[in-house]
N, C-alpha and C. Protein backbone atom coordinates (compact mmCIF):
# COMPACT_ATOMS: atom_id res chain seq x y z
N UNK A 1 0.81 -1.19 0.00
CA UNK A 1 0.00 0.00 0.00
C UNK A 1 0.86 1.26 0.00
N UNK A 2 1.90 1.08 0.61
CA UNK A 2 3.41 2.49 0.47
C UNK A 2 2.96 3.16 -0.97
N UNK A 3 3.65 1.62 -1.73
CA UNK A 3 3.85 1.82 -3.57
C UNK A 3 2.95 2.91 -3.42
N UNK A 4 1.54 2.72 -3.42
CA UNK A 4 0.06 3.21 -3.60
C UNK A 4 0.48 4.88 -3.34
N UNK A 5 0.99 4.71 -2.11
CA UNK A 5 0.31 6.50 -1.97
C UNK A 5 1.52 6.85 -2.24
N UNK A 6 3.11 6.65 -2.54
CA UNK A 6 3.90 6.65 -2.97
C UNK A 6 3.63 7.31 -4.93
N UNK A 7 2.80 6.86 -5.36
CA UNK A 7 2.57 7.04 -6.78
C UNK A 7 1.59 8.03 -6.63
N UNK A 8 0.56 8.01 -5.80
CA UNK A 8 -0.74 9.22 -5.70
C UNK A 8 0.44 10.58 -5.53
N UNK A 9 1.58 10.31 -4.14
CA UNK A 9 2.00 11.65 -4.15
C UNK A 9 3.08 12.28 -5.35
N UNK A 10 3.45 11.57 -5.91
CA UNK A 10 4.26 11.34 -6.88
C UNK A 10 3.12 12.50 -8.43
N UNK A 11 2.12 11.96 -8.83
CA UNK A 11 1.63 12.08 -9.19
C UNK A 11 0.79 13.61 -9.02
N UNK A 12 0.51 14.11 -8.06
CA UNK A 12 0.38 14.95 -7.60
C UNK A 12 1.46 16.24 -7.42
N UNK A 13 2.31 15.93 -7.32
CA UNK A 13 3.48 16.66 -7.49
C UNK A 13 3.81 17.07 -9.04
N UNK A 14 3.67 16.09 -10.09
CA UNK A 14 3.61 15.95 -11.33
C UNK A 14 2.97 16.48 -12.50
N UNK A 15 1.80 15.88 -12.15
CA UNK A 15 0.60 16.19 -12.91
C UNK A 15 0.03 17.45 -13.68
N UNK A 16 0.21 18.26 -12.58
CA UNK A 16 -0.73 19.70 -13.03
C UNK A 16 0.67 20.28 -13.98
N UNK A 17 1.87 20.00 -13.96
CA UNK A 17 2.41 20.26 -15.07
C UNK A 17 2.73 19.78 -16.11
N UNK A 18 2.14 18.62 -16.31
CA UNK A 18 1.98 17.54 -17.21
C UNK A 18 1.00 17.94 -17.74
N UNK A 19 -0.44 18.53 -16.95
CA UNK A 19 -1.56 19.29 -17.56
C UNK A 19 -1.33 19.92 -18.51
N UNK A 20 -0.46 21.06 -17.84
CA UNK A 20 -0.42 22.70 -18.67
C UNK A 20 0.50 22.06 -19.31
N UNK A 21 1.41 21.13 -19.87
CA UNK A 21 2.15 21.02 -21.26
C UNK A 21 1.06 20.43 -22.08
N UNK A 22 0.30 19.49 -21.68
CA UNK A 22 -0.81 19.27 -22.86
C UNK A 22 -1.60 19.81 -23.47
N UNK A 23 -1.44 20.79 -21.97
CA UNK A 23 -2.71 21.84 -22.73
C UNK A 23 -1.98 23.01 -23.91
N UNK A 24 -0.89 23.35 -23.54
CA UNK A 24 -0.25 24.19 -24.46
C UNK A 24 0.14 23.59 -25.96
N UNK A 25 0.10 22.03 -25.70
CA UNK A 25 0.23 21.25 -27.42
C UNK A 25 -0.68 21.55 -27.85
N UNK A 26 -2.41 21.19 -27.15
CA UNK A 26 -3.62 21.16 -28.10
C UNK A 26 -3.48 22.24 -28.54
N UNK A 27 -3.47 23.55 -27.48
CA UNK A 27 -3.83 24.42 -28.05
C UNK A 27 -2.53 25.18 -29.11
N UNK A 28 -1.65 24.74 -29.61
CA UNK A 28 -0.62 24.82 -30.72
C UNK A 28 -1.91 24.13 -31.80
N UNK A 29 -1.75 22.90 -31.68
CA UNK A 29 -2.59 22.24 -32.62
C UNK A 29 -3.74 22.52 -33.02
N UNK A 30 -4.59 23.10 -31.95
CA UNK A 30 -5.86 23.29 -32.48
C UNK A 30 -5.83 24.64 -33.55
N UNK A 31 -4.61 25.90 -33.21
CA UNK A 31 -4.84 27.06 -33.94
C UNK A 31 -4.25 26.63 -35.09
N UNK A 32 -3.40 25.40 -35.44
CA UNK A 32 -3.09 25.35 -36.73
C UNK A 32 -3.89 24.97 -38.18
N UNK A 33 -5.26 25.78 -38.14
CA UNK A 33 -5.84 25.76 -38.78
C UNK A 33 -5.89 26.27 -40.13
N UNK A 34 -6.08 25.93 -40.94
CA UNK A 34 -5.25 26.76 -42.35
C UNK A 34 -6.73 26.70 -43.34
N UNK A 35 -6.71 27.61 -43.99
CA UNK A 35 -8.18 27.95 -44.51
C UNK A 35 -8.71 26.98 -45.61
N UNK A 36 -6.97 26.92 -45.96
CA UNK A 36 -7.19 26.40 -47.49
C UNK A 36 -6.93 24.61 -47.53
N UNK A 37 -7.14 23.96 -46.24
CA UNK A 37 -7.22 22.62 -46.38
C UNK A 37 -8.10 21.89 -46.99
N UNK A 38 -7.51 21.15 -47.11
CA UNK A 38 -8.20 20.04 -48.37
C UNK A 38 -8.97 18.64 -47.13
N UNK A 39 -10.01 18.00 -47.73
CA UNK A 39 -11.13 17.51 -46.56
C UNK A 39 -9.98 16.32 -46.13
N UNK A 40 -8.86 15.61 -46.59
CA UNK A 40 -7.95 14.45 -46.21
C UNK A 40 -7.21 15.30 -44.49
N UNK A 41 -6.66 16.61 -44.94
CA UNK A 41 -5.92 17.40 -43.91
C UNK A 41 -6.91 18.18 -42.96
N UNK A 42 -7.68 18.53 -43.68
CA UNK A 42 -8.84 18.88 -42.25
C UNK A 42 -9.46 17.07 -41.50
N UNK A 43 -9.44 16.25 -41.79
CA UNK A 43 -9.89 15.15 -40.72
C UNK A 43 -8.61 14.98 -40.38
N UNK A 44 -7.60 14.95 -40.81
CA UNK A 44 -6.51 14.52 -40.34
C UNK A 44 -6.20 15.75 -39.01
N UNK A 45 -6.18 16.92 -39.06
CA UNK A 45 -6.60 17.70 -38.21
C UNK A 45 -7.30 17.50 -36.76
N UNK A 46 -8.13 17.30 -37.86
CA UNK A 46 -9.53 17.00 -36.47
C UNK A 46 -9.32 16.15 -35.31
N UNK A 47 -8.35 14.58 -36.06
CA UNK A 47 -8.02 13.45 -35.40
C UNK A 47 -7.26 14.18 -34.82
N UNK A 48 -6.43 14.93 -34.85
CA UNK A 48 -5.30 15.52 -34.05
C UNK A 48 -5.43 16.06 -32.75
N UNK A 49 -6.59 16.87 -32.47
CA UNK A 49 -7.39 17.37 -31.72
C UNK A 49 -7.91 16.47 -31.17
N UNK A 50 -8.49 15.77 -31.20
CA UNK A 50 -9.20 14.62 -30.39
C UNK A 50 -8.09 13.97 -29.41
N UNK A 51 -7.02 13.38 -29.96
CA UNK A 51 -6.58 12.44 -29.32
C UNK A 51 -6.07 13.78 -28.40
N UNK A 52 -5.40 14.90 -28.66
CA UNK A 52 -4.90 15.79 -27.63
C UNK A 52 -5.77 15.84 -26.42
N UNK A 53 -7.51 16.17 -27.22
CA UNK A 53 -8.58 16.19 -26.15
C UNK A 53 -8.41 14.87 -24.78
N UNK A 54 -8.05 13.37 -25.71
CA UNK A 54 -8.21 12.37 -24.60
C UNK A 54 -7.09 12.33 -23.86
N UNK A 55 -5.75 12.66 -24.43
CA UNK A 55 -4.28 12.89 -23.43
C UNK A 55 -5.37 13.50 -22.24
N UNK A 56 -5.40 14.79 -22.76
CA UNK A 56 -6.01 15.77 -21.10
C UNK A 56 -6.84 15.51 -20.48
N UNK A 57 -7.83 14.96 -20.64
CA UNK A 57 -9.21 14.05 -19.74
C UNK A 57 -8.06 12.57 -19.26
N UNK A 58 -7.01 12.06 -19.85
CA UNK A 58 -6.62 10.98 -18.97
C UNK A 58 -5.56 11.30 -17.97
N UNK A 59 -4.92 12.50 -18.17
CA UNK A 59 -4.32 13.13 -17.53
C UNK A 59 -5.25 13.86 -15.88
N UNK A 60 -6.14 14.10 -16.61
CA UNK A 60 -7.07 14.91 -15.25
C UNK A 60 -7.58 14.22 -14.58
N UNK A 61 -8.07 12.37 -15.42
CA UNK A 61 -8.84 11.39 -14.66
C UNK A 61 -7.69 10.75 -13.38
N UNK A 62 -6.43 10.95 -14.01
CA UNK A 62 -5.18 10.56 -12.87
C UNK A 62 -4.74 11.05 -11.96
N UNK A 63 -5.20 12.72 -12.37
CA UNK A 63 -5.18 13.82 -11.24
C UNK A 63 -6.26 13.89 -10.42
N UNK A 64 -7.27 13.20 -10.51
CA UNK A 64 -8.55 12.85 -9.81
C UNK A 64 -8.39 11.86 -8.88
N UNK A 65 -8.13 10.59 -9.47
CA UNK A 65 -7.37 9.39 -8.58
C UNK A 65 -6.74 9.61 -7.27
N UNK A 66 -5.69 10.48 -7.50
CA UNK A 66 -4.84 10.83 -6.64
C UNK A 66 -5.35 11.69 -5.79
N UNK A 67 -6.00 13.14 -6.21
CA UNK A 67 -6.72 13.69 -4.94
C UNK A 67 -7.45 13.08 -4.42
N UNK A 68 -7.77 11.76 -4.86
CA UNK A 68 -9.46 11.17 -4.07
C UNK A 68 -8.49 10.53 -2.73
N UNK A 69 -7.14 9.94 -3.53
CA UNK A 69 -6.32 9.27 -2.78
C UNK A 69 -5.73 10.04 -1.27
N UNK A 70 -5.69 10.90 -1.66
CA UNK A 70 -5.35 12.11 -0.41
C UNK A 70 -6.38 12.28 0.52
N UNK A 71 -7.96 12.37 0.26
CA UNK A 71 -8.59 12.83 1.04
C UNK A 71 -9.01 11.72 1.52
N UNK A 72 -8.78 10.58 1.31
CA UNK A 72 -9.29 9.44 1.64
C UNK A 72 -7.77 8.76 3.21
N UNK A 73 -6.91 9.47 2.92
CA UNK A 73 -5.19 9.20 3.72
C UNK A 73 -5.70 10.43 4.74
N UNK A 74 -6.48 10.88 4.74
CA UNK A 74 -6.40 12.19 6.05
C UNK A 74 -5.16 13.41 6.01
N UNK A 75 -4.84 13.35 4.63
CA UNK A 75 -4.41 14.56 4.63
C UNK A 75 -4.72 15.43 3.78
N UNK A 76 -3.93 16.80 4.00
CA UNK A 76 -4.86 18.30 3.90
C UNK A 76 -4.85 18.20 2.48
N UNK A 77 -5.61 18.22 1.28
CA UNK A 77 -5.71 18.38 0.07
C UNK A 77 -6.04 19.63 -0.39
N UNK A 78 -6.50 20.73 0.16
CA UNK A 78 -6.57 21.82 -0.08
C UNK A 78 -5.40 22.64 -1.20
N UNK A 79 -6.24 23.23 -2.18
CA UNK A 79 -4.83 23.78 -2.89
C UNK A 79 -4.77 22.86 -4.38
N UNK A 80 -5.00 21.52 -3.85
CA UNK A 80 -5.17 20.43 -4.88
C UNK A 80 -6.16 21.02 -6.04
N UNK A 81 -7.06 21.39 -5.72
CA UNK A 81 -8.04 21.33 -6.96
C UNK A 81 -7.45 23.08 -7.65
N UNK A 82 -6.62 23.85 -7.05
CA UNK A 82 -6.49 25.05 -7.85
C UNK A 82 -5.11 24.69 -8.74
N UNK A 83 -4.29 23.61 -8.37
CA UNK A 83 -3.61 23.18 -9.35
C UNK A 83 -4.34 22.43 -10.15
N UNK A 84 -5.27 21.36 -9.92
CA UNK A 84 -5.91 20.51 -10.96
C UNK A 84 -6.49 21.77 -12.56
N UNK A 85 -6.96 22.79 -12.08
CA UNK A 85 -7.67 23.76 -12.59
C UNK A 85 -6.88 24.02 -13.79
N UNK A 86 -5.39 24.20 -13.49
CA UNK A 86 -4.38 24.50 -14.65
C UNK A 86 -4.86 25.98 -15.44
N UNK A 87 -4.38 26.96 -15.22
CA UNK A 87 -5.07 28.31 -15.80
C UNK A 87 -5.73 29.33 -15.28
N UNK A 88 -5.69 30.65 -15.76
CA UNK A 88 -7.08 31.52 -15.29
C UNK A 88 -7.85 31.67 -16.01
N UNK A 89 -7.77 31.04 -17.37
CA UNK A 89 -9.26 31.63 -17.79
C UNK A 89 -10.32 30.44 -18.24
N UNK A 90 -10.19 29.78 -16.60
CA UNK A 90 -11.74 28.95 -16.49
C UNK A 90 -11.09 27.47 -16.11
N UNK A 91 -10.18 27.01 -16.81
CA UNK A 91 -9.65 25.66 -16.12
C UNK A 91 -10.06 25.01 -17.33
N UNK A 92 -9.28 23.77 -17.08
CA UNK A 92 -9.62 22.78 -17.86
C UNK A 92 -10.79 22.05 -18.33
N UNK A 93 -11.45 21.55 -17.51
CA UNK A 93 -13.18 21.56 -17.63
C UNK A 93 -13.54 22.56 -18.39
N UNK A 94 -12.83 23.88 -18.55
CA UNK A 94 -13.69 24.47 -19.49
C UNK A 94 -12.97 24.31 -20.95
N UNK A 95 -11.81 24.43 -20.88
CA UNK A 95 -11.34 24.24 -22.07
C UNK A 95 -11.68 23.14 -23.21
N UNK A 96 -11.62 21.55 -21.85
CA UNK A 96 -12.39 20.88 -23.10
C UNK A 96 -13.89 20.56 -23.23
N UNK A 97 -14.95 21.40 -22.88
CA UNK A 97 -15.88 21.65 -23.01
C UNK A 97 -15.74 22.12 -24.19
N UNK A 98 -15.18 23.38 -24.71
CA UNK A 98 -15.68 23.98 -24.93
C UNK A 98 -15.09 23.48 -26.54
N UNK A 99 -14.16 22.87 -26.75
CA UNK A 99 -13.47 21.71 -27.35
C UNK A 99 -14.10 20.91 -28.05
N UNK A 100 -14.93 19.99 -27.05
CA UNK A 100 -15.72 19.37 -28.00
C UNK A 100 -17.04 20.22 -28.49
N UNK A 101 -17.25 21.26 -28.06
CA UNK A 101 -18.53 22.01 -28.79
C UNK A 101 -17.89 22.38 -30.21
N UNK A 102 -16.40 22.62 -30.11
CA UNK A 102 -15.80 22.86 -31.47
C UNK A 102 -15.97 22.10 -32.46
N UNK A 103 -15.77 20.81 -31.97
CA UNK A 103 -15.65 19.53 -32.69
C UNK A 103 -17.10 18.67 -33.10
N UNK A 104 -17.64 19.75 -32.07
CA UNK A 104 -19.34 18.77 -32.87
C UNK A 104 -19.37 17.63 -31.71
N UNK A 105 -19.02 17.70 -30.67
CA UNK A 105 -19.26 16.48 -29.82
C UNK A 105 -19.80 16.97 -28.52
N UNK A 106 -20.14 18.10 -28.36
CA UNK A 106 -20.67 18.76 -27.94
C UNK A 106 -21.62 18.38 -26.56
């Protein structure tokens, strides 16, 4: 059980900057939008975006794990969820919300 919270704190320490680099790829990727694509490079696109979308939801589902793991060990987790947040303008939850409304998955 060490291993266990050994990897939660590990992870926690980790994570929220593991966040904000993913989040700074999608969002490279997502603005590389070019007007004049042809329908092979716009899906190819699209796929691009997606899988970035599932990096960051599996990334956040691990950063979830681990805070559950903390509050469940009796210690102070506070602070935790304003790193989970990654950002000021709205957090992650909003970003890929708003992501898949881009994408039609809405």
């Amino acid at each position: 059980m060490e291993e266990l919270a050994t990897l939660r704190r590990d992870l926690l320490r980790d994570l929220p900057m593991d966040i904000r680099r993913a989040r700074r790829a999608y969002r490279r990727v997502a603005r590389e939008v070019s007007r004049n694509m042809d329908a092979k490079s716009y899906a190819m696109h699209q796929a691009a975006c997606k899988a970035g979308l599932a990096h960051l939801e599996s990334l956040i589902k691990m950063l979830r794990w681990a805070c559950e793991g903390q509050e469940t060990s009796g210690e102070d987790s506070r602070g935790v969820g304003e790193k989970a947040s990654v950002g000021g303008d709205g957090g992650i939850e909003k970003l890929i919300s708003e992501a898949r409304i881009a994408l039609g998955k809405g």
